[in-house]
N, C-alpha and C. Protein backbone atom coordinates (compact mmCIF):
# COMPACT_ATOMS: atom_id res chain seq x y z
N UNK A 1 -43.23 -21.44 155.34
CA UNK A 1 -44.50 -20.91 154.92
C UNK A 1 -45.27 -22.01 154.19
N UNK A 2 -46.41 -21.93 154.47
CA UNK A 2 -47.43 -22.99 154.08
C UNK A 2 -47.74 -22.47 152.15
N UNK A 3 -47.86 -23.31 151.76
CA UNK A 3 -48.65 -23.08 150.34
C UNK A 3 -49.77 -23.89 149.80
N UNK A 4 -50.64 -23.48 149.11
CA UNK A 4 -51.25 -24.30 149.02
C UNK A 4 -51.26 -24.91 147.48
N UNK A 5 -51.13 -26.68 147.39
CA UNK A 5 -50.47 -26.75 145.99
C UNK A 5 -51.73 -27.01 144.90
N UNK A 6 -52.91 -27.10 145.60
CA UNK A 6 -53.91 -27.18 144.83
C UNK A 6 -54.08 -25.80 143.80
N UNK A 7 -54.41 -25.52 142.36
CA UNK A 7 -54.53 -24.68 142.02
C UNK A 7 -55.97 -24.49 141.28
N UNK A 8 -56.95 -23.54 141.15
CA UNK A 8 -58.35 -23.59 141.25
C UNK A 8 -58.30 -22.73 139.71
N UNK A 9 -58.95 -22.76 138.82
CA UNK A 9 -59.33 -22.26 137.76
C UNK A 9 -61.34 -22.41 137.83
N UNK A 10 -61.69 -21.48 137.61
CA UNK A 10 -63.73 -21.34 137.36
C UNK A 10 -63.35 -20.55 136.25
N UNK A 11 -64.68 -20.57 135.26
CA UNK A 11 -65.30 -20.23 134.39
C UNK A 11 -65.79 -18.34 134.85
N UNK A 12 -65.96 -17.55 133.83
CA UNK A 12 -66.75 -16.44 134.22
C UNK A 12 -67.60 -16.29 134.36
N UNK A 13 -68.53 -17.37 133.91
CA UNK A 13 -69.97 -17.77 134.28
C UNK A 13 -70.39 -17.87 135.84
N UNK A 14 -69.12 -18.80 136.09
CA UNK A 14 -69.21 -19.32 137.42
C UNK A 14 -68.70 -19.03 138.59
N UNK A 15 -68.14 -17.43 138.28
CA UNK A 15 -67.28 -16.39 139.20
C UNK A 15 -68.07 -15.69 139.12
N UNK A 16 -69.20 -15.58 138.24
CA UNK A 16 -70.80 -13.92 138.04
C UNK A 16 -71.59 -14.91 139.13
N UNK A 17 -71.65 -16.23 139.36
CA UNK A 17 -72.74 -16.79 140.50
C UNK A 17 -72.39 -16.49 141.56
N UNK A 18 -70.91 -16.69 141.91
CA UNK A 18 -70.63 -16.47 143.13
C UNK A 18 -70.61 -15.17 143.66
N UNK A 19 -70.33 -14.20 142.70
CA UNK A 19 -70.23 -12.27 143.03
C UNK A 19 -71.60 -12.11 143.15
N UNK A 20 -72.78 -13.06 142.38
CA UNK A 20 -74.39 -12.57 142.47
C UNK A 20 -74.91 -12.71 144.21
N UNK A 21 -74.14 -14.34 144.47
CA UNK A 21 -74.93 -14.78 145.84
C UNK A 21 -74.09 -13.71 146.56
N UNK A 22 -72.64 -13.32 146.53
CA UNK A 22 -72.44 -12.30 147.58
C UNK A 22 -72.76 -10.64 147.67
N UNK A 23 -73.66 -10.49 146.15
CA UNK A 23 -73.99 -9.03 146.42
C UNK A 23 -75.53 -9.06 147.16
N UNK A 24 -76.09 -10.72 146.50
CA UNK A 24 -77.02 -10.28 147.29
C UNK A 24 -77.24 -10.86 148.61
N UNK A 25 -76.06 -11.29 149.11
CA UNK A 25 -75.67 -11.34 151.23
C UNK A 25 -75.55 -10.20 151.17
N UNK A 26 -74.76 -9.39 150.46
CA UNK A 26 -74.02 -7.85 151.39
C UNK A 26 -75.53 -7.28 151.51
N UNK A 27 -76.17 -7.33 150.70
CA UNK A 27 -77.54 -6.46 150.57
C UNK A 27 -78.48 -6.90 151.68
N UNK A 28 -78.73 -7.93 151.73
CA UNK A 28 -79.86 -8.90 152.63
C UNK A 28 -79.55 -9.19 154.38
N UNK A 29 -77.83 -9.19 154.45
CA UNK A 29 -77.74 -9.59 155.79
C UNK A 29 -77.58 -8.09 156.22
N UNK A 30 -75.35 -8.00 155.83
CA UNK A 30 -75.19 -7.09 156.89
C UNK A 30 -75.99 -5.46 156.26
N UNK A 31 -76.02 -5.17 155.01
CA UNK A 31 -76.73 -4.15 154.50
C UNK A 31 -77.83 -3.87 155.35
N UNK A 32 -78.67 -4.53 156.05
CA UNK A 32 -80.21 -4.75 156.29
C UNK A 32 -79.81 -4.44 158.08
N UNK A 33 -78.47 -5.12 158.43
CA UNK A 33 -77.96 -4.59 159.58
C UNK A 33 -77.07 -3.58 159.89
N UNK A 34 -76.83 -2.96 158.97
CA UNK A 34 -75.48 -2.16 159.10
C UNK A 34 -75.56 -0.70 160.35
N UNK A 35 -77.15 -0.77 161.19
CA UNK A 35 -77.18 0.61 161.89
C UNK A 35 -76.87 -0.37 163.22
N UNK A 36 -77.24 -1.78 163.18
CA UNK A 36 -77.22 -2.60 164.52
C UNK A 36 -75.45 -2.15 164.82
N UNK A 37 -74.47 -3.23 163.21
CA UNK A 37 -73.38 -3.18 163.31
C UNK A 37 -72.34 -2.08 163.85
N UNK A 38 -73.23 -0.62 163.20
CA UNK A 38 -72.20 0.53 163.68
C UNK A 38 -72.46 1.06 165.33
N UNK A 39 -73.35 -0.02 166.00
CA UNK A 39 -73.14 0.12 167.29
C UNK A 39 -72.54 -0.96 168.33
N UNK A 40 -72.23 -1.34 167.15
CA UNK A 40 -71.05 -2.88 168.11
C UNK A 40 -71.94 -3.95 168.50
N UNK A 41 -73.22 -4.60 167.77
CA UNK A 41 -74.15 -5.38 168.18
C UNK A 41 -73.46 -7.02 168.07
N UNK A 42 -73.58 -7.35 168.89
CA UNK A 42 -72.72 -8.70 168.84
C UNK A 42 -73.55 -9.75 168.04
N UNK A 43 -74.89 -9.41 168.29
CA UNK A 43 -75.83 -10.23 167.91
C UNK A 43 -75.61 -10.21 166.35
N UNK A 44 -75.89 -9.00 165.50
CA UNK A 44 -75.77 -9.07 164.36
C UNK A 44 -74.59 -8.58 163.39
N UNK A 45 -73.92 -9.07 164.31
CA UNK A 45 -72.00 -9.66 163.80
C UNK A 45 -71.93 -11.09 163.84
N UNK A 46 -72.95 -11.78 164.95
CA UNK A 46 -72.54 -12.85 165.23
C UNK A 46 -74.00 -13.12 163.96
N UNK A 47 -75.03 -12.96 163.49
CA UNK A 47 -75.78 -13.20 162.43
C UNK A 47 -75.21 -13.11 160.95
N UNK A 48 -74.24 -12.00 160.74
CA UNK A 48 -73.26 -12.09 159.60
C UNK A 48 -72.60 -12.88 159.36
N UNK A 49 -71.82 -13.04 160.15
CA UNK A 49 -70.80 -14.63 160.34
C UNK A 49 -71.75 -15.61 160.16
N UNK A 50 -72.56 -16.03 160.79
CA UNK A 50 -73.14 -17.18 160.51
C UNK A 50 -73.72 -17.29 159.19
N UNK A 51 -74.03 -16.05 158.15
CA UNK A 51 -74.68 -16.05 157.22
C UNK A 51 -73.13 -16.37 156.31
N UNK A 52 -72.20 -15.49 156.56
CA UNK A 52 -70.87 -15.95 155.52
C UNK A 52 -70.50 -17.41 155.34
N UNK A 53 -70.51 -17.97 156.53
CA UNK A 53 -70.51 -19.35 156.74
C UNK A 53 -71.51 -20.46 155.95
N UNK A 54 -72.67 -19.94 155.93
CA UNK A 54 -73.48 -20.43 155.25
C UNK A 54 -73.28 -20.94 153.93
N UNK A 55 -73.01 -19.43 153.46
CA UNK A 55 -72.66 -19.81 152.13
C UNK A 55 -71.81 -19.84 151.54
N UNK A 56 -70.24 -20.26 152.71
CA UNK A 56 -69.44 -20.62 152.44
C UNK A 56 -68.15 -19.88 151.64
N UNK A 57 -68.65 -18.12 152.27
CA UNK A 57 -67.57 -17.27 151.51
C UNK A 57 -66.60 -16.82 153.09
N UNK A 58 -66.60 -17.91 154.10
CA UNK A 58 -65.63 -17.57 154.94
C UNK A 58 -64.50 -18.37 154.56
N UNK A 59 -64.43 -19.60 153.86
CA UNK A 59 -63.59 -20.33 153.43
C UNK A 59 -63.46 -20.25 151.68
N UNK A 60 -63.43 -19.60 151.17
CA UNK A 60 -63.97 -20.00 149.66
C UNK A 60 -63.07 -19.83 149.10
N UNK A 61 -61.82 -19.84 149.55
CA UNK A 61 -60.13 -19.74 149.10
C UNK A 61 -60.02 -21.20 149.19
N UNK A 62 -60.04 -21.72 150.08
CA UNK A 62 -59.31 -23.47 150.06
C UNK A 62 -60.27 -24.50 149.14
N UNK A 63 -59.27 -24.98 148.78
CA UNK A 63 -59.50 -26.25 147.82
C UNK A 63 -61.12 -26.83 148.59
N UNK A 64 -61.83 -27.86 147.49
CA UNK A 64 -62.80 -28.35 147.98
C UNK A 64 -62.34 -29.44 148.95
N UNK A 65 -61.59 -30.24 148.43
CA UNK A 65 -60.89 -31.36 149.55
C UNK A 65 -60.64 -30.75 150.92
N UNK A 66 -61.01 -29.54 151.23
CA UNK A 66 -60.59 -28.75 152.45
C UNK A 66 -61.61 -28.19 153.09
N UNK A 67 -62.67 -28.59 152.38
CA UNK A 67 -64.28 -28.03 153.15
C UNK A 67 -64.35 -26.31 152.20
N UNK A 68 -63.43 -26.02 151.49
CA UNK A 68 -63.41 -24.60 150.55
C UNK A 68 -64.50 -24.69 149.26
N UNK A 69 -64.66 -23.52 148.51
CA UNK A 69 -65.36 -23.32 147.57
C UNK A 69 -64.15 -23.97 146.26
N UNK A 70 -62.70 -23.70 146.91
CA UNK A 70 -61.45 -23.85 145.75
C UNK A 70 -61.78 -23.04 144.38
N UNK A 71 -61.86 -21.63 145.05
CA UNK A 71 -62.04 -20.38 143.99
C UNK A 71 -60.54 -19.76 143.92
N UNK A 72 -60.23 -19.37 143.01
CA UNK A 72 -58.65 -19.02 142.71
C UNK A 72 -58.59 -17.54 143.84
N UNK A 73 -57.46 -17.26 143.88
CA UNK A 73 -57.02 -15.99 144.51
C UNK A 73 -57.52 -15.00 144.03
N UNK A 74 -57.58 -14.63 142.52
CA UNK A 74 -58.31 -13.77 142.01
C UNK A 74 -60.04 -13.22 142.21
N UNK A 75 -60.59 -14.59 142.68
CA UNK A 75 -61.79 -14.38 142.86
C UNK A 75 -62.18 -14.38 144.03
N UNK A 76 -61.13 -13.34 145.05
CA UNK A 76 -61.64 -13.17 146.43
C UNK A 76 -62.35 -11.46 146.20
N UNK A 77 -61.33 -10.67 145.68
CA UNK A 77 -61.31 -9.41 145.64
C UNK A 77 -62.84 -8.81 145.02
N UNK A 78 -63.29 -9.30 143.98
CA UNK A 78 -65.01 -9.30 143.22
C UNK A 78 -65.68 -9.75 144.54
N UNK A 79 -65.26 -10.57 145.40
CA UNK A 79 -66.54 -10.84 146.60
C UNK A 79 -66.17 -9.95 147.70
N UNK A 80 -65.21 -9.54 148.10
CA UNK A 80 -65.09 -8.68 149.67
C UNK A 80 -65.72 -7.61 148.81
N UNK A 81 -65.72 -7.19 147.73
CA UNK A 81 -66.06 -5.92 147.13
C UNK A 81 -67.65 -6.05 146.99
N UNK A 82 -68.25 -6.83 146.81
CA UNK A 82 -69.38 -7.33 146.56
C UNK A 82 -70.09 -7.25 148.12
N UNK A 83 -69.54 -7.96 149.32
CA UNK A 83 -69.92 -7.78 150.66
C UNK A 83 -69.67 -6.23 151.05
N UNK A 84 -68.87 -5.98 150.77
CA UNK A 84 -68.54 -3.98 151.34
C UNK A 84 -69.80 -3.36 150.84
N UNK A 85 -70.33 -3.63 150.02
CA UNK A 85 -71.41 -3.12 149.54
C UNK A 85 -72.21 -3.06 150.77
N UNK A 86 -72.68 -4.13 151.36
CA UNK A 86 -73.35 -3.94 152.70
C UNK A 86 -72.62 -3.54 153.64
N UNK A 87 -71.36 -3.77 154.39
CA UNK A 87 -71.01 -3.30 155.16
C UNK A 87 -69.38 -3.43 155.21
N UNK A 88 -68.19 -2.71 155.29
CA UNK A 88 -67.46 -2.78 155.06
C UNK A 88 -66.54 -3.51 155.86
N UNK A 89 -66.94 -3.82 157.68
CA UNK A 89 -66.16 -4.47 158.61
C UNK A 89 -66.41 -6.52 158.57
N UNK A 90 -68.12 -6.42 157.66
CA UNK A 90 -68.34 -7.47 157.41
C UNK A 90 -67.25 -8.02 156.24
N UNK A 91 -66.86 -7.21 155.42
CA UNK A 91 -66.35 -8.06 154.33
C UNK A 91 -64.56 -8.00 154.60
N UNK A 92 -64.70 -7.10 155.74
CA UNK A 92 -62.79 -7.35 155.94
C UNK A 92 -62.70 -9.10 156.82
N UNK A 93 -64.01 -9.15 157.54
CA UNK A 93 -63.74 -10.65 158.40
C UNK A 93 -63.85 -11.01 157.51
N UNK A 94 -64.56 -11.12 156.14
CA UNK A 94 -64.42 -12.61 155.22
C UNK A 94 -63.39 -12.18 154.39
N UNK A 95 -62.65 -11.57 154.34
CA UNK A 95 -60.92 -11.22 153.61
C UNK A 95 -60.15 -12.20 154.73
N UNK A 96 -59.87 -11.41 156.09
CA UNK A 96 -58.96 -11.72 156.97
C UNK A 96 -59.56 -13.75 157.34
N UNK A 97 -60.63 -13.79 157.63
CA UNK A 97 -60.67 -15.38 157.54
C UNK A 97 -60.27 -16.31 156.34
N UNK A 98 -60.50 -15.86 154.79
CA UNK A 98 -60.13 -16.61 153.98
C UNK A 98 -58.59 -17.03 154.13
N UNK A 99 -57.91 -15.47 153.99
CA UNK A 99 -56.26 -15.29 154.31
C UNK A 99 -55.54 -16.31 155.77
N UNK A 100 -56.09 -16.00 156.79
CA UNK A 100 -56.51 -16.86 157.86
C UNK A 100 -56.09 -18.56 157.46
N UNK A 101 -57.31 -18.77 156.66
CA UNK A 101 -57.76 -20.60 156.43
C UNK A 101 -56.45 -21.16 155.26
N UNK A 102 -56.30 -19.93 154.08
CA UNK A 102 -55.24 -20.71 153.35
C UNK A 102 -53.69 -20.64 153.78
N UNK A 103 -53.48 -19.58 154.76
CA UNK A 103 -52.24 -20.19 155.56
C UNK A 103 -52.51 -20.99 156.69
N UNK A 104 -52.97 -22.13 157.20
CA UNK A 104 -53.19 -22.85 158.12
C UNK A 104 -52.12 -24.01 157.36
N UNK A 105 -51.97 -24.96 157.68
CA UNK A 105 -51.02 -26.28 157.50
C UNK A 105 -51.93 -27.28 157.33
N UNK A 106 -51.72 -27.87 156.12
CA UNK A 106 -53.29 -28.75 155.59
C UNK A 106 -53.04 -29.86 156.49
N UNK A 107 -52.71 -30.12 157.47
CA UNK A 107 -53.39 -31.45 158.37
C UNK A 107 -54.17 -30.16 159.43
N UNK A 108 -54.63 -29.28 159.21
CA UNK A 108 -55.26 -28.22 160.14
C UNK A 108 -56.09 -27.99 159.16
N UNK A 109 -56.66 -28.25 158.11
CA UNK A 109 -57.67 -27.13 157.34
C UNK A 109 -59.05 -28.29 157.09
């Protein structure tokens, strides 16, 4: 099993910025799409993703040396909760991708 040995500590200051920018994605993307989403729109699944990506809460578990935000484990759960707000299948892909990226084998990440 892979681990990752980097260990990430933020401020609460700086865990309220990151829960702010993702309440207001859940609100702005998939929130704003969520009648497209509950009909299987590829288009604006494939606009969510690209918006998570953006701002970098598809990776935001791995270290920065890894292309990550290098936000501790603790501070995944305040953001999928923060994205469910808009839509709830949007914020399980950015759960299952983070989980995803920090078991990969760091000559892969």
């Amino acid at each position: 099993m892979t681990t990752i040995t980097e260990t990430a500590t933020i401020g609460t200051d700086e865990l309220a910025e990151f829960v702010a920018v993702a309440e207001e994605f859940g609100r702005e993307v998939p929130g704003k799409l969520a009648l497209e989403l509950d009909v299987g729109s590829s288009d604006a699944l494939r606009r969510c993703w690209n918006g998570l990506c953006e701002i970098g809460l598809d990776r935001c578990l791995l270290p920065e040396s890894a292309g990550g935000a290098g936000l501790p484990d603790g501070a995944l759960a305040p953001l999928v909760e923060s994205i469910a707000t808009g839509d709830g299948g949007v914020a399980m892909l950015m759960l299952t991708s983070n989980i995803a990226a920090a078991l990969l084998p760091p000559d892969l990440r």
